[in-house]
N, C-alpha and C. Protein backbone atom coordinates (compact mmCIF):
# COMPACT_ATOMS: atom_id res chain seq x y z
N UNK A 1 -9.41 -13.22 22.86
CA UNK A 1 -8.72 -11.99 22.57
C UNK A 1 -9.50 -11.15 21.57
N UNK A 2 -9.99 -11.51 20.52
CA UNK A 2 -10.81 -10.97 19.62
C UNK A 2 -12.03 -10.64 19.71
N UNK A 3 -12.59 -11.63 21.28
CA UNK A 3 -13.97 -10.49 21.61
C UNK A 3 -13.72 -9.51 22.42
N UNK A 4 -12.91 -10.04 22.97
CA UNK A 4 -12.35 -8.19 23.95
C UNK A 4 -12.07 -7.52 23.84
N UNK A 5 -11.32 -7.96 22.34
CA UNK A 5 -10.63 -6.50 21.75
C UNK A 5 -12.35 -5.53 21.27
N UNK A 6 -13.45 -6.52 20.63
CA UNK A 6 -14.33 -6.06 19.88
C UNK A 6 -14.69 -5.26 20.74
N UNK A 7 -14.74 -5.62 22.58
CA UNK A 7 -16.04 -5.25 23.31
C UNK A 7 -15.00 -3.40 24.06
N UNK A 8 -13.98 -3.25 23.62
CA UNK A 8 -12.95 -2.06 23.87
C UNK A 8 -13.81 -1.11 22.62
N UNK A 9 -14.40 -1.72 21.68
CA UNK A 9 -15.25 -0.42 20.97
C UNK A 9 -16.50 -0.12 21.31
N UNK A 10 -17.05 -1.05 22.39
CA UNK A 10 -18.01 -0.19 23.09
C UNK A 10 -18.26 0.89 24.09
N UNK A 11 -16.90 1.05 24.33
CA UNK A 11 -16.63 2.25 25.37
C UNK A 11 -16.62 3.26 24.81
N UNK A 12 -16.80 4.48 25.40
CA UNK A 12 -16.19 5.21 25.42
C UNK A 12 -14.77 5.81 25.06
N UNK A 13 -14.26 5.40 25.52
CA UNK A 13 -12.64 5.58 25.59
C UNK A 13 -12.18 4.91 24.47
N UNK A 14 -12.54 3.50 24.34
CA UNK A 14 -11.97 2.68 22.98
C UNK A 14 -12.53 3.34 22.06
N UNK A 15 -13.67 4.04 21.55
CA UNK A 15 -14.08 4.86 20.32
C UNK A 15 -13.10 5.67 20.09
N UNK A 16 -12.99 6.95 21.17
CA UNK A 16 -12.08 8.19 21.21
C UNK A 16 -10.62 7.77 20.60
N UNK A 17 -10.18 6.31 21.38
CA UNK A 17 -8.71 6.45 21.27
C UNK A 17 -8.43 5.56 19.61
N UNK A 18 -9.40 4.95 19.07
CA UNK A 18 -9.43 4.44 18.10
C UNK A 18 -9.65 5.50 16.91
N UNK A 19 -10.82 6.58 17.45
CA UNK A 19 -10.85 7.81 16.43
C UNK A 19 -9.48 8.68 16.64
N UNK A 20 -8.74 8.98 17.66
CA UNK A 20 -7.54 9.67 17.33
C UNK A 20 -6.57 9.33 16.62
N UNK A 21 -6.58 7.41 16.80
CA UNK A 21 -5.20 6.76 15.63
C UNK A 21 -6.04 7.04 14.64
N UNK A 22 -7.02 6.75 14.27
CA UNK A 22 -7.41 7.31 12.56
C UNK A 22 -7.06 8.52 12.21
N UNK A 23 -7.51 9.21 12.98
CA UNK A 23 -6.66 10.44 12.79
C UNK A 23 -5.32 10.69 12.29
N UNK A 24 -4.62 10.00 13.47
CA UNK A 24 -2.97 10.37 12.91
C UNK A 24 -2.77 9.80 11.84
N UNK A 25 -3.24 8.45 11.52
CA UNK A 25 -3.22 7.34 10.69
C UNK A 25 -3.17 8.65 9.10
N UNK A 26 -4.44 8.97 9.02
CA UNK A 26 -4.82 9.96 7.73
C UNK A 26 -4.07 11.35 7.77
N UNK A 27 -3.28 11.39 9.00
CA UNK A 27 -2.56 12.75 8.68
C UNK A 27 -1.16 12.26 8.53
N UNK A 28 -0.56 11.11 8.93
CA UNK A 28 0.62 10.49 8.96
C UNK A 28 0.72 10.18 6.98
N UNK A 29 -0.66 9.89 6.44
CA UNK A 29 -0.45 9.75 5.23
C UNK A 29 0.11 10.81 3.98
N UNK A 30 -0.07 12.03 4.63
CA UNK A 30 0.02 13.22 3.74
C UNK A 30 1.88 13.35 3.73
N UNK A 31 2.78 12.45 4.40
CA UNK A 31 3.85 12.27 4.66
C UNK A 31 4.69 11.10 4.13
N UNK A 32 4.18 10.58 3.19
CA UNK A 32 4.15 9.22 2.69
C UNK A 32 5.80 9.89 1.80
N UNK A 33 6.93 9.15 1.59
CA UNK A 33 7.43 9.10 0.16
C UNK A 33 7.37 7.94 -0.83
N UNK A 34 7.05 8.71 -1.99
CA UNK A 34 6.88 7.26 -2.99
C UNK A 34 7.84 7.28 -3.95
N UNK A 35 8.33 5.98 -3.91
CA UNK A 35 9.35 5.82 -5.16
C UNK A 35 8.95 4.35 -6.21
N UNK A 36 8.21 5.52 -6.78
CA UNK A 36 7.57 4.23 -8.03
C UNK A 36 7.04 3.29 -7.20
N UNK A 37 7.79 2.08 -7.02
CA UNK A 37 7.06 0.70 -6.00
C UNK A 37 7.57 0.62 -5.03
N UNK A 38 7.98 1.43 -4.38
CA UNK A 38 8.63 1.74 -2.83
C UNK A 38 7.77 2.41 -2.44
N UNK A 39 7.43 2.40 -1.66
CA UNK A 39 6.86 3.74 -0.54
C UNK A 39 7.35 3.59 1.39
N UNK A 40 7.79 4.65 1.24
CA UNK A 40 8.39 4.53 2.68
C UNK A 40 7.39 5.03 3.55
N UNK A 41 6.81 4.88 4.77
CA UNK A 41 6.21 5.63 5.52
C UNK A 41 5.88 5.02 6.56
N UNK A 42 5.34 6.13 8.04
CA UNK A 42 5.37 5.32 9.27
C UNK A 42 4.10 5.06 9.79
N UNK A 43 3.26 4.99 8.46
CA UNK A 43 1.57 4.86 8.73
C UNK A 43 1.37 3.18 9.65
N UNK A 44 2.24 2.27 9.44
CA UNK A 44 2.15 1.30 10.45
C UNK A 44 2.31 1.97 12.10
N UNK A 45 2.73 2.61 12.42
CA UNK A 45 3.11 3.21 14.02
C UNK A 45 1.52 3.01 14.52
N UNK A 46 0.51 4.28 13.82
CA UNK A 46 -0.50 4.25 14.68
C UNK A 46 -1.60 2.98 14.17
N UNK A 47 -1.50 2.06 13.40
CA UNK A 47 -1.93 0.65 13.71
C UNK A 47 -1.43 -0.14 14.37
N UNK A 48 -0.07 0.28 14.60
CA UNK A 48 0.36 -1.08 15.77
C UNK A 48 -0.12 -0.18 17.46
N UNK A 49 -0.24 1.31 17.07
CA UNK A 49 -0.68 2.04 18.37
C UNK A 49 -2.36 1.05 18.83
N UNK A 50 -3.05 1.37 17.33
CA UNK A 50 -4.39 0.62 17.82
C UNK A 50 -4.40 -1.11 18.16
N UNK A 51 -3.52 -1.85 17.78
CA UNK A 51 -3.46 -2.99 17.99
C UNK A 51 -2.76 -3.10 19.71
N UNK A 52 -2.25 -2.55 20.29
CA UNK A 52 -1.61 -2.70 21.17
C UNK A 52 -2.69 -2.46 22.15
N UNK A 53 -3.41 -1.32 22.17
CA UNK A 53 -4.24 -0.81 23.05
C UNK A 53 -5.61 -0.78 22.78
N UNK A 54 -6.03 -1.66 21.68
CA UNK A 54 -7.64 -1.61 21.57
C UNK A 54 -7.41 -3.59 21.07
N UNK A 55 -6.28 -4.16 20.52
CA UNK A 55 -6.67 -5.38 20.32
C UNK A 55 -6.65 -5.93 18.45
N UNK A 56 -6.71 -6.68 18.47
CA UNK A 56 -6.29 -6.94 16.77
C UNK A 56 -8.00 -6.98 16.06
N UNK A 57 -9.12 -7.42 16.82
CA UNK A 57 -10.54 -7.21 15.85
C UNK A 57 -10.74 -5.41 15.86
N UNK A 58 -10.65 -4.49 16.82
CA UNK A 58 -10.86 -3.14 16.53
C UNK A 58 -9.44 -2.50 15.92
N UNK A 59 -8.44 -3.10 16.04
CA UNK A 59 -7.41 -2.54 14.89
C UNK A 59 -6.91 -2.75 13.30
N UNK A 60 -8.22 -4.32 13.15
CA UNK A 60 -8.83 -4.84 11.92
C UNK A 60 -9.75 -3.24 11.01
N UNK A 61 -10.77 -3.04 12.08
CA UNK A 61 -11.80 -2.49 11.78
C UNK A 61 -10.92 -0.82 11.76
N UNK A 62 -10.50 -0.58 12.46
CA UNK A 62 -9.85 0.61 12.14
C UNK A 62 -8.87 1.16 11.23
N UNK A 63 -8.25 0.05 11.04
CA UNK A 63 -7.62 -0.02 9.81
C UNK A 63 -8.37 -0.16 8.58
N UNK A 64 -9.15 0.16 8.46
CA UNK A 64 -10.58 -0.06 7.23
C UNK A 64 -10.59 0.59 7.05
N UNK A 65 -11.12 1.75 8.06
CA UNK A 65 -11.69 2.78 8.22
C UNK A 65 -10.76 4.03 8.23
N UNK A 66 -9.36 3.66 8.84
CA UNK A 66 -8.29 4.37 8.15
C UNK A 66 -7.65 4.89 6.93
N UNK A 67 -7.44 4.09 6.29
CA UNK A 67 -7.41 3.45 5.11
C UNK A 67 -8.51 4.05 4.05
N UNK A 68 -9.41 3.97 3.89
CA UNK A 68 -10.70 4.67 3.35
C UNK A 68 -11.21 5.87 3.58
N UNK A 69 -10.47 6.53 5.26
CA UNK A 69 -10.51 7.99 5.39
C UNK A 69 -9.40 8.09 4.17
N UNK A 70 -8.18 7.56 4.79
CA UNK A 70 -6.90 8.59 3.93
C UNK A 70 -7.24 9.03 2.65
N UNK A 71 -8.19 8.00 2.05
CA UNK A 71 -8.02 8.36 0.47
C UNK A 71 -9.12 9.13 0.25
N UNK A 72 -10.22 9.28 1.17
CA UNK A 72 -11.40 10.34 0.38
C UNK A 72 -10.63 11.86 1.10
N UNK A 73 -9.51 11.77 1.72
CA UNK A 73 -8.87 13.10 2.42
C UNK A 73 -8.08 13.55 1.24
N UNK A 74 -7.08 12.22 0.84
CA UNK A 74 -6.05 12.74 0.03
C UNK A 74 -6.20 11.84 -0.99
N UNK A 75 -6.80 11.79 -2.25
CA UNK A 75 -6.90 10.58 -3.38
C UNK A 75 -6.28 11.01 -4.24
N UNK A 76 -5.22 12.24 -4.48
CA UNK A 76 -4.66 12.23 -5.31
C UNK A 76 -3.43 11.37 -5.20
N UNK A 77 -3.13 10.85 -3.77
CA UNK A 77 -2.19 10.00 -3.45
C UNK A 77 -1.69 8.93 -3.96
N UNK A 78 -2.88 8.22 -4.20
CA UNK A 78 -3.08 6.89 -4.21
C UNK A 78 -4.09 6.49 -5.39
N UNK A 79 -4.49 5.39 -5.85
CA UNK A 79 -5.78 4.81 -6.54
C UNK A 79 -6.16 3.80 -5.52
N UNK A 80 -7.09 4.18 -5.20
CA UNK A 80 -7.89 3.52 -4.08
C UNK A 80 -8.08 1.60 -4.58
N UNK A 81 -8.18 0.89 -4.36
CA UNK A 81 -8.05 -0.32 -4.37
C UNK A 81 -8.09 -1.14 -2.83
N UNK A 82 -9.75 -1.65 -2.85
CA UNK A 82 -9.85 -2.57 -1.64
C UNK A 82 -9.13 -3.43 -1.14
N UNK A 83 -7.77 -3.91 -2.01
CA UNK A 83 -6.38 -5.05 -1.45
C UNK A 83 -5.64 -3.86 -0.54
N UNK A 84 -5.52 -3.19 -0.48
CA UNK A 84 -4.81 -2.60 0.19
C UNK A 84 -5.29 -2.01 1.62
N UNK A 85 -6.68 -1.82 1.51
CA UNK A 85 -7.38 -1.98 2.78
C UNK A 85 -7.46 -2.92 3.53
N UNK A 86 -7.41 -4.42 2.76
CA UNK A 86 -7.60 -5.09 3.53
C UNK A 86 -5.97 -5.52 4.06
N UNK A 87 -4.96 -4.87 3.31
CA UNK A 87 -3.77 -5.21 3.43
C UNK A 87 -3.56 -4.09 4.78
N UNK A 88 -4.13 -3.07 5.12
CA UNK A 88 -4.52 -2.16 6.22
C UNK A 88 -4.53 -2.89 7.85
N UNK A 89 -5.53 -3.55 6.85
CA UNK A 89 -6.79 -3.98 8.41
C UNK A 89 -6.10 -5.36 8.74
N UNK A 90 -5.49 -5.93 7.83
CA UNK A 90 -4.60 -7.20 8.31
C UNK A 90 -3.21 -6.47 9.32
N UNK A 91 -2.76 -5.54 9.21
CA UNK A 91 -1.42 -4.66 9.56
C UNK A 91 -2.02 -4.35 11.00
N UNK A 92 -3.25 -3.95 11.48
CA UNK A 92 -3.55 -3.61 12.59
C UNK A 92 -3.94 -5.51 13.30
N UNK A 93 -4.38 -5.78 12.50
CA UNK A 93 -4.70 -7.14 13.21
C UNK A 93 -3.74 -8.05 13.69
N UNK A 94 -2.18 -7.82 12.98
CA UNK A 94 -1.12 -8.39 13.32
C UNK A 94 -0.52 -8.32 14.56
N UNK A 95 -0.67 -6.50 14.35
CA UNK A 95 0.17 -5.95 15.49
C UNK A 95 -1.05 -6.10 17.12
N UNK A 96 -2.32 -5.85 16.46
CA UNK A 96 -2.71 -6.49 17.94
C UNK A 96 -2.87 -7.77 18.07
N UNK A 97 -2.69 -9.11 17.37
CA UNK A 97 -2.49 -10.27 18.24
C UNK A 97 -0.59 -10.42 18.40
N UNK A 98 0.02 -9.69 18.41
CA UNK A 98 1.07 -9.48 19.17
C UNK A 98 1.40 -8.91 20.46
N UNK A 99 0.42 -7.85 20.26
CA UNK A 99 0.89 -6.71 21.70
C UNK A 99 -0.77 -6.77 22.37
N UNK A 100 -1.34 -7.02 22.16
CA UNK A 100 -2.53 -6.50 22.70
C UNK A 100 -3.03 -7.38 24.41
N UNK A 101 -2.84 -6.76 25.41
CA UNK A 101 -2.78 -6.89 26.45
C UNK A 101 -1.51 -7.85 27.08
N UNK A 102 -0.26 -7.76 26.61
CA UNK A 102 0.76 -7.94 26.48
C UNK A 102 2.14 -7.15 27.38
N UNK A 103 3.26 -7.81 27.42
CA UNK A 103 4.19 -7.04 28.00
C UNK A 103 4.59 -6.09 26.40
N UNK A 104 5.28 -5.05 26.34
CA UNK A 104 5.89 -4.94 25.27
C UNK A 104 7.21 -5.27 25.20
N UNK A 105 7.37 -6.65 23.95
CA UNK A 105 9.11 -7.01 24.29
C UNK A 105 9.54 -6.81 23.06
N UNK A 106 10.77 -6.45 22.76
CA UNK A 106 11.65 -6.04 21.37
C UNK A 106 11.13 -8.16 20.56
N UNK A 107 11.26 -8.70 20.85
CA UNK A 107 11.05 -10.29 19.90
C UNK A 107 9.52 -10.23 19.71
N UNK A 108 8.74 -9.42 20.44
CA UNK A 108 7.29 -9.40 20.01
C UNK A 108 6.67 -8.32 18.68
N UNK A 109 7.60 -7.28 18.63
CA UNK A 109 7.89 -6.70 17.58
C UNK A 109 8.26 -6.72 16.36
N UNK A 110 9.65 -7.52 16.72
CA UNK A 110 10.37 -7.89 15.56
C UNK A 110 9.45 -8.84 14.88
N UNK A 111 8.60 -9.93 15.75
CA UNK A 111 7.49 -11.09 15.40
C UNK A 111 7.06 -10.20 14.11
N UNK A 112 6.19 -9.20 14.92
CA UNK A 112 4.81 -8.49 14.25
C UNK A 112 5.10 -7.99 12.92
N UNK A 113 6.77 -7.18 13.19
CA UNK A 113 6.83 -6.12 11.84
C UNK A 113 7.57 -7.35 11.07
N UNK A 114 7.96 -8.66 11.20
CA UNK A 114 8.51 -9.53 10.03
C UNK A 114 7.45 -9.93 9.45
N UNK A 115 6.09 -10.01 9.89
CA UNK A 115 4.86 -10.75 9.22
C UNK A 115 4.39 -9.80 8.65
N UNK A 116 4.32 -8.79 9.11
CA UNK A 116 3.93 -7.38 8.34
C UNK A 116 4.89 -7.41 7.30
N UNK A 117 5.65 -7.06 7.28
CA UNK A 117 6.58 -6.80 6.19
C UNK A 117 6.60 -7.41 4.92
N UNK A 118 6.86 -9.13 6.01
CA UNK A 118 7.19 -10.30 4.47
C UNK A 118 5.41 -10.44 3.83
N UNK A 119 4.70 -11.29 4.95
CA UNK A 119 3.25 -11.67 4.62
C UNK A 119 2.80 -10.37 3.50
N UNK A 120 2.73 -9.25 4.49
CA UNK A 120 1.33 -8.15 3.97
C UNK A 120 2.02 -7.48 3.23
N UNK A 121 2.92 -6.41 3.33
CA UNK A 121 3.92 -5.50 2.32
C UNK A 121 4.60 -6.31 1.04
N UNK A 122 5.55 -7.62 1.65
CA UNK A 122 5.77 -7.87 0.51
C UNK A 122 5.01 -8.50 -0.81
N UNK A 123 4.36 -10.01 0.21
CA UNK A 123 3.38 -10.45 -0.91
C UNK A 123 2.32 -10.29 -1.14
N UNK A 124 1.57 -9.71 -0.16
CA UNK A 124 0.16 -9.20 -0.56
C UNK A 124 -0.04 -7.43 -1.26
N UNK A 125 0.95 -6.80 -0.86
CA UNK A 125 0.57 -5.22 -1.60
C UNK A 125 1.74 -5.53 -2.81
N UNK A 126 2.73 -6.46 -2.90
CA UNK A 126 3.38 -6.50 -4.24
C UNK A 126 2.21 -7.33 -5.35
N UNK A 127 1.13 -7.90 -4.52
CA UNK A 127 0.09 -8.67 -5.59
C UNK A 127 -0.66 -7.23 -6.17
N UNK A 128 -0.79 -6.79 -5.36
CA UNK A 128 -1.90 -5.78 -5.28
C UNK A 128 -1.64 -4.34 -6.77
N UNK A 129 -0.48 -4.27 -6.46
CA UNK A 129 0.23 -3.29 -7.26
C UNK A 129 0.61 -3.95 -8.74
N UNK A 130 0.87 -5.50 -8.26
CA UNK A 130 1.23 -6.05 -9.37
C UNK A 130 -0.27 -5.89 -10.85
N UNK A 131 -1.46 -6.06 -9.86
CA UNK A 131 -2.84 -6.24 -10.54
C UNK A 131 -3.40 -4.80 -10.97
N UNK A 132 -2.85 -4.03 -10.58
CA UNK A 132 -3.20 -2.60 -10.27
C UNK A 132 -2.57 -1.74 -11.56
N UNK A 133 -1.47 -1.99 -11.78
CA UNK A 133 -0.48 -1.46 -12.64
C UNK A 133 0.25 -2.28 -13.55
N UNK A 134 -0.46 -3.38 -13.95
CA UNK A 134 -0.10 -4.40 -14.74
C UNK A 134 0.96 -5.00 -15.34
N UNK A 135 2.38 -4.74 -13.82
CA UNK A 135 3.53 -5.17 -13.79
C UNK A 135 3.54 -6.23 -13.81
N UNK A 136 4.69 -6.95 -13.72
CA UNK A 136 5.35 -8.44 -13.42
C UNK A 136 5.22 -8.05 -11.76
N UNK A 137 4.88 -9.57 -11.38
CA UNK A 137 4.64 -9.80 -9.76
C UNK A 137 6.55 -9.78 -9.29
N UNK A 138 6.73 -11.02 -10.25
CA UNK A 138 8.01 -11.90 -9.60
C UNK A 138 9.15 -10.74 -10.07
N UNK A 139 8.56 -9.36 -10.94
CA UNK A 139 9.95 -8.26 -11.27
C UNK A 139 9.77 -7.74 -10.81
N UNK A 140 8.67 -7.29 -9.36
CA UNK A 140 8.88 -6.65 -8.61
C UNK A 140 9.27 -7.07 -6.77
N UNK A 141 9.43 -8.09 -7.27
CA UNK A 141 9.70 -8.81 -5.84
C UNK A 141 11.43 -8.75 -5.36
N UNK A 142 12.35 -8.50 -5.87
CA UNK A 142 13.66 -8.27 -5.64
C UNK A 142 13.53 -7.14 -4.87
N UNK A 143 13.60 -6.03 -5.78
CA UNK A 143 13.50 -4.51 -5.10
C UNK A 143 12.49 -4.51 -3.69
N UNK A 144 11.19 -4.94 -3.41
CA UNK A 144 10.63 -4.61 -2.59
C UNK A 144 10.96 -5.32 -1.15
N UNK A 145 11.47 -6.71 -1.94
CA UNK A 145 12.35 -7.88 -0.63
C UNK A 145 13.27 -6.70 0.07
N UNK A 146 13.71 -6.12 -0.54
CA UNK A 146 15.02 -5.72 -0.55
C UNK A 146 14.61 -4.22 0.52
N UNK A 147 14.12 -3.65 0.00
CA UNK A 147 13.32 -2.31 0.73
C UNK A 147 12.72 -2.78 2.18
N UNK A 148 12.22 -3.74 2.20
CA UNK A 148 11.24 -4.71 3.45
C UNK A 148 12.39 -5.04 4.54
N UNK A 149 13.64 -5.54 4.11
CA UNK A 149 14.75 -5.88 4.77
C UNK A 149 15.31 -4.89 5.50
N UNK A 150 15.74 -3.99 4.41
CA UNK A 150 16.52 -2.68 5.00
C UNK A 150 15.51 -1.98 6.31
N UNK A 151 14.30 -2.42 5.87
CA UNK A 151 13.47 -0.93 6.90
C UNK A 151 12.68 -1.67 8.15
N UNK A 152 13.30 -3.79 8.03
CA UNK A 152 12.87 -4.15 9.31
C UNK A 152 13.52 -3.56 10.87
N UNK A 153 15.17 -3.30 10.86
CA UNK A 153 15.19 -3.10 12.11
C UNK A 153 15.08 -1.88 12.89
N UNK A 154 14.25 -0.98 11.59
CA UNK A 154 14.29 0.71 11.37
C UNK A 154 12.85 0.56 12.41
N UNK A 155 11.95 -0.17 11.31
CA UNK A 155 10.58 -0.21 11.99
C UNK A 155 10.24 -0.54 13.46
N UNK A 156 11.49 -1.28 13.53
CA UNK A 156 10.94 -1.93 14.69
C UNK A 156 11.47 -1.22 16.13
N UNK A 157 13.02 -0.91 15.88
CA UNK A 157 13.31 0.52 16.54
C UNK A 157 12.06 1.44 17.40
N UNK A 158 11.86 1.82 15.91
CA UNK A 158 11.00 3.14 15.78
C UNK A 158 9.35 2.57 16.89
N UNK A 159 9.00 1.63 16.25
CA UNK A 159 7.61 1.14 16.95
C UNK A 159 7.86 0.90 18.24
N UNK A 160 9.27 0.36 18.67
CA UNK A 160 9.71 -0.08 19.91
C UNK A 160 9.75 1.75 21.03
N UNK A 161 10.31 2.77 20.28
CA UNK A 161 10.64 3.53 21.04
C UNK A 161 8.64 4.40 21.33
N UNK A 162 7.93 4.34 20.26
CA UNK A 162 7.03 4.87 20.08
C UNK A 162 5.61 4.54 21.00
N UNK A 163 5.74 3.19 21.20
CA UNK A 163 5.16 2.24 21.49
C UNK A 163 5.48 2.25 23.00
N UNK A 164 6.48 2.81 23.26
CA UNK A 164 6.74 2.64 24.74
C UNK A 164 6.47 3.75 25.23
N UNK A 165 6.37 4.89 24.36
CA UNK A 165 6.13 5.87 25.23
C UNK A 165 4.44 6.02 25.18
N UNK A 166 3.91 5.87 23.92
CA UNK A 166 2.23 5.37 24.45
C UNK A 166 1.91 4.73 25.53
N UNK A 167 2.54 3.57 25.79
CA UNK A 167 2.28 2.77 26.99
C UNK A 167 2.81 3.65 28.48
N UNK A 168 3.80 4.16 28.57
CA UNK A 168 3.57 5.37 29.83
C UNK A 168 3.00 5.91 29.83
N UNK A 169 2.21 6.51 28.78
CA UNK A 169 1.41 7.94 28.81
C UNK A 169 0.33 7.32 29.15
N UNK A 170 -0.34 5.93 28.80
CA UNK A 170 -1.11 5.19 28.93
C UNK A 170 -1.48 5.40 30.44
N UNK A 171 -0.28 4.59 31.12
CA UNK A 171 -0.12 4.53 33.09
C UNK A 171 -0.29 5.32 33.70
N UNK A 172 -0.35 6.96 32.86
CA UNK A 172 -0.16 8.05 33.69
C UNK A 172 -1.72 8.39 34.13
């Protein structure tokens, strides 16, 4: 699965459609809301777009590269910090060894965005922020559990309805 996904960036087509989710990816960011250690936003959509349809090693790599556009676009956003890239490129890698040449099913979703959520959002970008801003890890882990919960069956909804209509437009 992970060399095929690689060998979808030698095309043609896998470049283009990998450069357009970066795209949205870095314009989806200028839409972000932040609340102190919350941040809500639907910048996962077009990594689970690239994981679905290019594979989890080019939705690794695009998520890098996402990720590192957004912030030389918009750095007043953010403080750039490589955990969070790689907390990026793990988010695309999830969602394509879930969907990537796959049926799309609502339990393959829910899979993807609970490992996303708990694994990468909660404990790896609550490390990240924790090191970053020289909070307490374990005083910020209530609130963000808590935020991660509320916005699993939102996400997955949302990726489910989004995700399906990529995949027609795909067939057409």
């Amino acid at each position: 699965m992970f060399l095929s996904s690689l060998r979808e960036l030698k095309r043609t087509r896998g470049i283009t459609l990998c450069a357009l989710l970066i795209a949205i990816y870095v314009v989806v960011d200028f839409f972000e809301i932040d609340l102190q250690f919350l941040q809500i936003s639907i910048k996962f959509l077009p990594l689970a777009a690239m994981g679905m349809l290019l594979g989890p090693s080019a939705a690794f790599l695009g998520g890098g590269v996402s990720d590192v556009l957004a912030y030389l676009i918009h750095p007043n956003a953010q403080s750039f910090h490589p955990g969070f890239t790689l907390s990026t490129m793990l988010t695309g890698m999830v969602f394509g060894i879930f969907l990537y040449r796959k049926e799309l099913k609502v339990w393959r979703l829910i899979a993807a965005v609970s490992i996303v959520n708990v694994c990468i959002n909660l404990i790896l970008n609550t490390y990240w922020i924790s090191n970053l801003m020289g909070k307490g890890y374990l005083a910020m882990l209530p609130g963000r559990f808590w935020k991660n919960i509320i916005l699993l069956p939102i996400e997955v909804l949302i990726s489910f309805v989004v995700l399906k209509a990529v995949q027609n437009f795909q067939h057409k």
